[in-house]
C-alpha atoms as a PDB file:
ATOM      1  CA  UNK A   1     268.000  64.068  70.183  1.00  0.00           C
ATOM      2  CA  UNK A   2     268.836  61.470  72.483  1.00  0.00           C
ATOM      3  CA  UNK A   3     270.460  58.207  71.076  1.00  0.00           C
ATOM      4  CA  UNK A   4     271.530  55.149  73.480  1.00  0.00           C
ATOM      5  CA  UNK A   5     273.945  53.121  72.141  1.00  0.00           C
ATOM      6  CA  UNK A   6     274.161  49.426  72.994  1.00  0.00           C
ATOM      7  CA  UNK A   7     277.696  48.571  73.226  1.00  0.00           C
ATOM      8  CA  UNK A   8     278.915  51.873  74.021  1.00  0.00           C
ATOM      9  CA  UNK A   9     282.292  51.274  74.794  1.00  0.00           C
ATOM     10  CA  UNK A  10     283.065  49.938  71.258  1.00  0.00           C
ATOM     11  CA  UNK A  11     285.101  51.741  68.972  1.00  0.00           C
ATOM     12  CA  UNK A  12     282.611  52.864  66.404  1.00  0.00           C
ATOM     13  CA  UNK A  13     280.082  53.750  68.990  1.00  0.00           C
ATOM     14  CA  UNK A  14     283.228  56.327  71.221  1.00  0.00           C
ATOM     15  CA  UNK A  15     283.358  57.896  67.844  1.00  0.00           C
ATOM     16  CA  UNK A  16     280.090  58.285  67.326  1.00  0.00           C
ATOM     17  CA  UNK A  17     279.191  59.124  70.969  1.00  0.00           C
ATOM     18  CA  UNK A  18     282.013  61.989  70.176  1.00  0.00           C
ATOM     19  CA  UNK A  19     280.477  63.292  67.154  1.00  0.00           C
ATOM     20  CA  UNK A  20     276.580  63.245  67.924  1.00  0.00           C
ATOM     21  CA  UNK A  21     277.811  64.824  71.584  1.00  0.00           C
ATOM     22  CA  UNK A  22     279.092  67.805  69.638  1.00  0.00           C
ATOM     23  CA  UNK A  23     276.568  68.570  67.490  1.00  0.00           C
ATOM     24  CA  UNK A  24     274.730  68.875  70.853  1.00  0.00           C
ATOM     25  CA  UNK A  25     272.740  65.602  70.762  1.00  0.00           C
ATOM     26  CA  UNK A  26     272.192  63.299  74.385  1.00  0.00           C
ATOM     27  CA  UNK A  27     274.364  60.154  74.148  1.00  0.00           C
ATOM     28  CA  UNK A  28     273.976  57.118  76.732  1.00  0.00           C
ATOM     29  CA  UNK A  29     276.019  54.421  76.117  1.00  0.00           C
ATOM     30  CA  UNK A  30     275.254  50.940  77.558  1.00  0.00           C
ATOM     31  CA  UNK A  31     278.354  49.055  78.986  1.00  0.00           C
ATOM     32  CA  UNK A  32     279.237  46.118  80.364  1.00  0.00           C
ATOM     33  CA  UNK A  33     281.826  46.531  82.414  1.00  0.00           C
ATOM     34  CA  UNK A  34     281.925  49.560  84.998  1.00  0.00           C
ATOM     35  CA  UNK A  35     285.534  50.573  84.063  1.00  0.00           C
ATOM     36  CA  UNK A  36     284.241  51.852  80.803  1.00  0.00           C
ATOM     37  CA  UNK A  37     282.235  54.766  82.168  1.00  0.00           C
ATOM     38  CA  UNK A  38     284.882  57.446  82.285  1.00  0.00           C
ATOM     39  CA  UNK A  39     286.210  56.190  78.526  1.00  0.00           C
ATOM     40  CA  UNK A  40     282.215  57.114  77.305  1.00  0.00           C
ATOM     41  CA  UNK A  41     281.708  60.588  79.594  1.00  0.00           C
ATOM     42  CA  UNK A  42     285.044  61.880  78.486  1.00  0.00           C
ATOM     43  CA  UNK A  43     284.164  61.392  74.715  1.00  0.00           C
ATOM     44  CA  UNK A  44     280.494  63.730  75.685  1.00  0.00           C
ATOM     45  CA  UNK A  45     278.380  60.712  76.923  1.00  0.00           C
ATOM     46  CA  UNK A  46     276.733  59.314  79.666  1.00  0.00           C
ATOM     47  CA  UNK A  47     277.356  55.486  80.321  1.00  0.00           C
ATOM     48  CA  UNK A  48     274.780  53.015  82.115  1.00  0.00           C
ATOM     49  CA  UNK A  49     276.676  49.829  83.142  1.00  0.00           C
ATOM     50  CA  UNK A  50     273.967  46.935  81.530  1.00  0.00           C
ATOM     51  CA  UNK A  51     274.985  43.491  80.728  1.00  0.00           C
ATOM     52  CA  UNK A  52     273.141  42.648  77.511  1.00  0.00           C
ATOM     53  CA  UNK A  53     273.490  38.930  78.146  1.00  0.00           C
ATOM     54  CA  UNK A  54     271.759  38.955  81.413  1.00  0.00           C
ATOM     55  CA  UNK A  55     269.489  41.797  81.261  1.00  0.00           C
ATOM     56  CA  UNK A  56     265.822  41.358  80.519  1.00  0.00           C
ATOM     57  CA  UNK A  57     263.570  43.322  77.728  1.00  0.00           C
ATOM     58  CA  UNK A  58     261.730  44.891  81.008  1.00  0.00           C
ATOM     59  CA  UNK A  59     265.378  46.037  82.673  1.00  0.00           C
ATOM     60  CA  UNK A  60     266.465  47.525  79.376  1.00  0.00           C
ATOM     61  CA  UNK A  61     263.133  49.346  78.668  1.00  0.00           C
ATOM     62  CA  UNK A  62     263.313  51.148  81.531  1.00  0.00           C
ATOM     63  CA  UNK A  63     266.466  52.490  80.456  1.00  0.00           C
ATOM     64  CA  UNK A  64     265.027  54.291  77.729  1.00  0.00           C
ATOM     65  CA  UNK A  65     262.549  56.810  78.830  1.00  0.00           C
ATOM     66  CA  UNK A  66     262.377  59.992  76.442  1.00  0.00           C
ATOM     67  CA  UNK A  67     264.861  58.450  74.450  1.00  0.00           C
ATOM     68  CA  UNK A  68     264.737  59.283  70.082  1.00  0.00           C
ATOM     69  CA  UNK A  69     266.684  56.357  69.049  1.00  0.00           C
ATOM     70  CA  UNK A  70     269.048  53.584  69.445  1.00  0.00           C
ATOM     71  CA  UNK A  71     271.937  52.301  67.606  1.00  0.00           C
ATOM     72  CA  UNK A  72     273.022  48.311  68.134  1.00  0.00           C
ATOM     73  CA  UNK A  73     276.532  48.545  68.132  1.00  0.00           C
ATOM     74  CA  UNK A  74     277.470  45.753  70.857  1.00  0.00           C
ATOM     75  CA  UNK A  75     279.688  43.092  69.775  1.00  0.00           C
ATOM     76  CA  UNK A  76     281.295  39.768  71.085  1.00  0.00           C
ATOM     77  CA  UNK A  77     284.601  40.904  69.573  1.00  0.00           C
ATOM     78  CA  UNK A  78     287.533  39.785  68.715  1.00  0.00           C
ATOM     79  CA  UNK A  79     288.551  35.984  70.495  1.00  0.00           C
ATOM     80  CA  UNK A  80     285.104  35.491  71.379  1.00  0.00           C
ATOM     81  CA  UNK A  81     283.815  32.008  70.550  1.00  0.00           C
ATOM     82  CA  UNK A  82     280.828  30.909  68.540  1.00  0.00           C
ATOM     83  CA  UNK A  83     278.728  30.814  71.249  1.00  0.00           C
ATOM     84  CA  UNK A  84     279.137  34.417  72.809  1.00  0.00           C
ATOM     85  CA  UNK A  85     278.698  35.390  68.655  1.00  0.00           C
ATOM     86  CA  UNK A  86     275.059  34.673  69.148  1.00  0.00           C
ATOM     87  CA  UNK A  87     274.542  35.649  72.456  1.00  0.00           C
ATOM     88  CA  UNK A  88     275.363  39.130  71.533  1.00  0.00           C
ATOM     89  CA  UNK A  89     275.676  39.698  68.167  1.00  0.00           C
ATOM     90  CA  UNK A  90     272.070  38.026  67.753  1.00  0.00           C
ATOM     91  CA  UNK A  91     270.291  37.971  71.060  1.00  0.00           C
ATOM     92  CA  UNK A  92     271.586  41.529  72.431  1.00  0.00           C
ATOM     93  CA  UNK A  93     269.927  43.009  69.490  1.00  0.00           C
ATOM     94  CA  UNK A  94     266.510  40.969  69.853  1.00  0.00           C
ATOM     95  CA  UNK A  95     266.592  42.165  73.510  1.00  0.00           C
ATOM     96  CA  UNK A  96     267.201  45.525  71.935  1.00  0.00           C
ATOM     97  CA  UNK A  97     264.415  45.548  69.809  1.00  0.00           C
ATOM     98  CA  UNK A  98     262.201  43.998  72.250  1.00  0.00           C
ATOM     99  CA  UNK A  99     262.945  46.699  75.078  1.00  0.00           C
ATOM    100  CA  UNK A 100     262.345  50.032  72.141  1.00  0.00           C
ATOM    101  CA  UNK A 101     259.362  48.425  71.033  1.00  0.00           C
ATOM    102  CA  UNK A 102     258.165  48.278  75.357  1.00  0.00           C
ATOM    103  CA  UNK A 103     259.400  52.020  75.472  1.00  0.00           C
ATOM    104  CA  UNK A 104     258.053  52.941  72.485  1.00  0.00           C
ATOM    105  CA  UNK A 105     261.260  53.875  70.974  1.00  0.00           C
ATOM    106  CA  UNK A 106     260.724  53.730  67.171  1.00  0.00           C
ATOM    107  CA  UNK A 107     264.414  54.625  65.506  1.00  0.00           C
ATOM    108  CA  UNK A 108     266.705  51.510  65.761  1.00  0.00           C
ATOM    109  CA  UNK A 109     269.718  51.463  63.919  1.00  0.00           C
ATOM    110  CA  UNK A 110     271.813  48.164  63.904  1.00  0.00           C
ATOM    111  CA  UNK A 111     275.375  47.926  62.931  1.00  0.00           C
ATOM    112  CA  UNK A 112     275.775  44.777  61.058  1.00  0.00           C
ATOM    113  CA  UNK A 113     278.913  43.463  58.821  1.00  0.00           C
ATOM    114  CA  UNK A 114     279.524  42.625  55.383  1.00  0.00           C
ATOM    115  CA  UNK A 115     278.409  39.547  54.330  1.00  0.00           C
ATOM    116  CA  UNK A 116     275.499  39.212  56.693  1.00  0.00           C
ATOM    117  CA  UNK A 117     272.179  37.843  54.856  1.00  0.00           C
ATOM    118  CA  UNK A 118     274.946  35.094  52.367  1.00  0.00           C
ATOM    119  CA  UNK A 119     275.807  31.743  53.250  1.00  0.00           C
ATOM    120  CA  UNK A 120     279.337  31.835  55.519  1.00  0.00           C
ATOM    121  CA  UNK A 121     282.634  30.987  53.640  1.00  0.00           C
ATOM    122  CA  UNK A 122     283.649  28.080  55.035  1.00  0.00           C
ATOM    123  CA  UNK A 123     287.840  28.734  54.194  1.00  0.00           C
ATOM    124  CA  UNK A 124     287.028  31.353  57.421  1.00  0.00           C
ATOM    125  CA  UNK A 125     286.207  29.047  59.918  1.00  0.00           C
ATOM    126  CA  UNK A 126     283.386  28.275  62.316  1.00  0.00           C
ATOM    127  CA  UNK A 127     283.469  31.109  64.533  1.00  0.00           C
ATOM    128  CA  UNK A 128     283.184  33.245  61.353  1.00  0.00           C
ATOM    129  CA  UNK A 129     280.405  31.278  60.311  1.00  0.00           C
ATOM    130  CA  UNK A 130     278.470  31.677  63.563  1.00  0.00           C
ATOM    131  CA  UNK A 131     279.288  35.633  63.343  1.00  0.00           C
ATOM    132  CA  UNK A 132     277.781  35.783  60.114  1.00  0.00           C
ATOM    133  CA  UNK A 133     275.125  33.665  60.885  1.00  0.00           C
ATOM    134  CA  UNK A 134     274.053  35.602  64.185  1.00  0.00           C
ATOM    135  CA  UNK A 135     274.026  38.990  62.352  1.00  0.00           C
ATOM    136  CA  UNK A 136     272.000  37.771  59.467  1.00  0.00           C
ATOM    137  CA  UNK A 137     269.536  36.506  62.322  1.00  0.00           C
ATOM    138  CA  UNK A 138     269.707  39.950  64.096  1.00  0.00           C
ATOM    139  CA  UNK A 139     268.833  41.916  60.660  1.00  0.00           C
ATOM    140  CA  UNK A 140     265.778  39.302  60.224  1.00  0.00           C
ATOM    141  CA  UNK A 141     264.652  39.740  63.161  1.00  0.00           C
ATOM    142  CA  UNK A 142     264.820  43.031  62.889  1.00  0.00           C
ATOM    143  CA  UNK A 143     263.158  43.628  59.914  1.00  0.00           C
ATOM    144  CA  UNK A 144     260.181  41.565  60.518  1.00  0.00           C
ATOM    145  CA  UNK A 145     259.069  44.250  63.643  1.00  0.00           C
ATOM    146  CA  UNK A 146     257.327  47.782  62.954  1.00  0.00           C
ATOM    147  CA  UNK A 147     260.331  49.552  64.013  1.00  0.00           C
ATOM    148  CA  UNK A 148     261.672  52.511  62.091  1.00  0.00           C
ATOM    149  CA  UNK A 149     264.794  50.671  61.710  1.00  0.00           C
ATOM    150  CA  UNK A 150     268.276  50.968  59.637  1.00  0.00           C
ATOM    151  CA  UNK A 151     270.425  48.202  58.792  1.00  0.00           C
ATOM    152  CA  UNK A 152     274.451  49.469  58.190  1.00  0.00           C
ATOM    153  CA  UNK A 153     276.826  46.793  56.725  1.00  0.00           C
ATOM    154  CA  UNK A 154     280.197  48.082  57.169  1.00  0.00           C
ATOM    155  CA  UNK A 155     283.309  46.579  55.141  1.00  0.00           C
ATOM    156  CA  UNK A 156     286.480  45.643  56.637  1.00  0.00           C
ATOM    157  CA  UNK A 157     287.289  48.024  59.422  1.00  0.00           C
ATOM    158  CA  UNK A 158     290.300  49.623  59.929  1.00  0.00           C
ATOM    159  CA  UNK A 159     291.374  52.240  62.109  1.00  0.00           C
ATOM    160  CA  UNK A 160     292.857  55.204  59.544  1.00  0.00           C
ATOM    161  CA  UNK A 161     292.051  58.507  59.289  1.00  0.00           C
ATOM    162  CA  UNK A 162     288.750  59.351  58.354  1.00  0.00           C
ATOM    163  CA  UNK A 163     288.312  60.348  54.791  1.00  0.00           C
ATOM    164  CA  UNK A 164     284.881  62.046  54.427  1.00  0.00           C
ATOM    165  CA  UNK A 165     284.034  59.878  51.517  1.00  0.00           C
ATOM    166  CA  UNK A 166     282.083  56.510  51.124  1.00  0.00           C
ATOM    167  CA  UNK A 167     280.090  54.361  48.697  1.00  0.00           C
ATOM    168  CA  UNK A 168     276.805  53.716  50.159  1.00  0.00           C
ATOM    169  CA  UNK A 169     273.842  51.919  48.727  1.00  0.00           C
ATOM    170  CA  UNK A 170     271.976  49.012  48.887  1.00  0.00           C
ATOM    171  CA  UNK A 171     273.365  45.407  48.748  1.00  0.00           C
ATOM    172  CA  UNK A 172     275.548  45.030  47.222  1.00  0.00           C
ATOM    173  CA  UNK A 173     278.854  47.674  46.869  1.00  0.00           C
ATOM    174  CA  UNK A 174     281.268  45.638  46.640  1.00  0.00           C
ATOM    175  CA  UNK A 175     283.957  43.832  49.356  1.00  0.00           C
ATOM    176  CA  UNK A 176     286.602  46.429  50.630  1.00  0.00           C
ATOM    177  CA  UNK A 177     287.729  48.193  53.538  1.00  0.00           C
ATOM    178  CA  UNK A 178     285.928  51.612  55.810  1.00  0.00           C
ATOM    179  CA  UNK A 179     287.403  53.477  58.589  1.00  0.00           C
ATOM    180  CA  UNK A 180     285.725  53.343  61.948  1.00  0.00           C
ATOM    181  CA  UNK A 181     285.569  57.134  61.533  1.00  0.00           C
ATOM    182  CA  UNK A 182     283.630  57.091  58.163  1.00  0.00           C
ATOM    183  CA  UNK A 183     281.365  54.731  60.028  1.00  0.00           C
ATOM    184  CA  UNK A 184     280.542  57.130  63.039  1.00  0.00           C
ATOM    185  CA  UNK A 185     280.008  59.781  60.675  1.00  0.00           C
ATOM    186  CA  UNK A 186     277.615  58.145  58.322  1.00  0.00           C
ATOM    187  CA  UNK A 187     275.862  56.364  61.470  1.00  0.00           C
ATOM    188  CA  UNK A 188     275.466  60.820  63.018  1.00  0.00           C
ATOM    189  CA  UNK A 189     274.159  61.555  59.247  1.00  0.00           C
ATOM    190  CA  UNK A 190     271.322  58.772  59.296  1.00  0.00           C
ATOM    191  CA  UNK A 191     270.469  59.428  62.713  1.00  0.00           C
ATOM    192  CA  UNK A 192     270.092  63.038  61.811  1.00  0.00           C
ATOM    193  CA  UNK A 193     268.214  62.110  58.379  1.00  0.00           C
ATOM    194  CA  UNK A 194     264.805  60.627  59.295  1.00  0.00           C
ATOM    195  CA  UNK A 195     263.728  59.867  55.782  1.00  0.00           C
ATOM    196  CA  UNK A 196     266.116  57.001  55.420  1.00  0.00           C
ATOM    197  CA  UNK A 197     263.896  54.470  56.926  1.00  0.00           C
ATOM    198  CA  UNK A 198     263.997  50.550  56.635  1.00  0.00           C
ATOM    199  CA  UNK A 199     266.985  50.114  54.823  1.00  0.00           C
ATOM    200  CA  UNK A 200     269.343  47.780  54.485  1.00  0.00           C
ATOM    201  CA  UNK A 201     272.834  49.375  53.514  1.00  0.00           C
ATOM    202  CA  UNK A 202     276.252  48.393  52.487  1.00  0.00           C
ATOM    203  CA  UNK A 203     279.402  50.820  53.759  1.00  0.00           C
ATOM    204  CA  UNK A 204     282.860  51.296  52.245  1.00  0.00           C
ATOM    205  CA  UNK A 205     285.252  54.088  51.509  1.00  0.00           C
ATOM    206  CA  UNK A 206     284.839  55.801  48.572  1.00  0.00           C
ATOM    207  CA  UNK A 207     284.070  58.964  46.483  1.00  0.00           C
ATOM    208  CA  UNK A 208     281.362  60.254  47.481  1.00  0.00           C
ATOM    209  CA  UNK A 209     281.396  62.629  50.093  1.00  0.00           C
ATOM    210  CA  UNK A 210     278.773  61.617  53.720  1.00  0.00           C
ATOM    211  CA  UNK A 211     276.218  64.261  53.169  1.00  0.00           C
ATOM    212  CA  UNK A 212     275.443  63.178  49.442  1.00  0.00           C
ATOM    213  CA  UNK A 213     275.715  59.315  49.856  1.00  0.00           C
ATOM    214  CA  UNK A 214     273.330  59.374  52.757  1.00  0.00           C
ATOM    215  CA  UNK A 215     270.904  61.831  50.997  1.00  0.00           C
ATOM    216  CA  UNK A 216     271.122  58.998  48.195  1.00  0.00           C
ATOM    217  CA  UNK A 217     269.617  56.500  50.314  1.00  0.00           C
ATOM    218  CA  UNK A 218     266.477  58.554  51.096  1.00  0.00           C
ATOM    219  CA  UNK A 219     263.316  56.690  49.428  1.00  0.00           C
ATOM    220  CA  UNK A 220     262.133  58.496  46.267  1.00  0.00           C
ATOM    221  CA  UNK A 221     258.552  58.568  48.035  1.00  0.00           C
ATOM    222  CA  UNK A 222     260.287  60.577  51.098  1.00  0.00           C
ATOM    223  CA  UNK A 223     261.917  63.334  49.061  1.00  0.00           C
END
């Protein structure tokens, strides 16, 4: 399989670049900034330097012949204004969606967050508020096209060992915390599991071990 990741550099998307590469998949990661490369090749990738906020749908799409599927995973990060929230956290994915549908690329997964598709607290802030906002936008957006397309709503982050276990399900599991490892591995498990297929699923640690919770998500009318 060949999977480009849009934000490649991030640190869900290095793990996941890491994991897919040895199972033997093709990963391309899409940075912005040219002194990412060598972080993405020596994790078992290949890195295209591609600015997401000036790029076109026509650029992009050329970027993905003969590839299986792509995972979202860009992010204005931490200290970005409310602005840069929707110009990548929103746009990047339309132009993301807009370039696999050009290539004919039918598998996009988008990482999204916790809390996406409710109203914003407003205790958190505006630039919160825009976040929120922009990903509940991107997941619309997203799930209005033809796309085979998965939507993953991690909890809070955090950068612990990976423990093998999560809760996953539908909205909604529940606020707590997930390990960018547990991410990368459930992210490898859907890729690898076709039959979970426009969904929209929530992501925290828990007791359930990958395999299972992912094979819990597969549509009674797949099995």
């Amino acid at each position: 399989m060949h999977v480009v990741i849009a934000g490649g550099h991030g640190k869900i998307a290095l793990r996941l670049t890491e994991v897919m590469a040895g199972r033997g998949h093709a990963i391309t990661g899409l940075v912005r900034n040219p002194d990412h490369v060598e972080d993405v090749v020596a994790v078992g990738g290949r890195a295209v330097v591609c600015d997401l906020e000036q790029a076109d749908a026509e650029h992009v799409s050329g970027l993905l012949g003969g590839v299986d599927a792509i995972v979202f995973a860009a992010g204005a990060g931490p200290g970005s204004g409310a602005d840069r929230k929707d110009t990548v956290d929103r746009s990047a994915s339309v132009l993301m969606a807009d370039a696999a549908e050009r290539a004919g690329v039918g598998r996009f997964v988008q990482i999204s967050s916790m809390g996406a598709g409710e109203d914003p607290d407003p205790e958190r802030g505006e630039v919160w508020a825009a976040y929120i906002r922009a990903k509940t936008r991107a997941e619309e957006d997203l799930r209005s096209r033809g796309l085979d397309w998965v939507v993953l709503r991690p909890g809070r982050l955090t950068d612990d060992a990976p423990t093998g276990r999560v809760t996953l399900a539908e909205p909604k599991v529940g606020r707590s915390a997930v390990t960018r490892g547990d991410v990368a591995a459930v992210l490898a498990r859907i890729l690898e599991e076709p039959r979970v297929s426009r969904r929209t699923l929530e992501l925290v640690n828990g007791d359930e071990d990958i395999a299972t919770a992912v094979d819990r998500t597969v549509p009674p009318e797949a099995a």
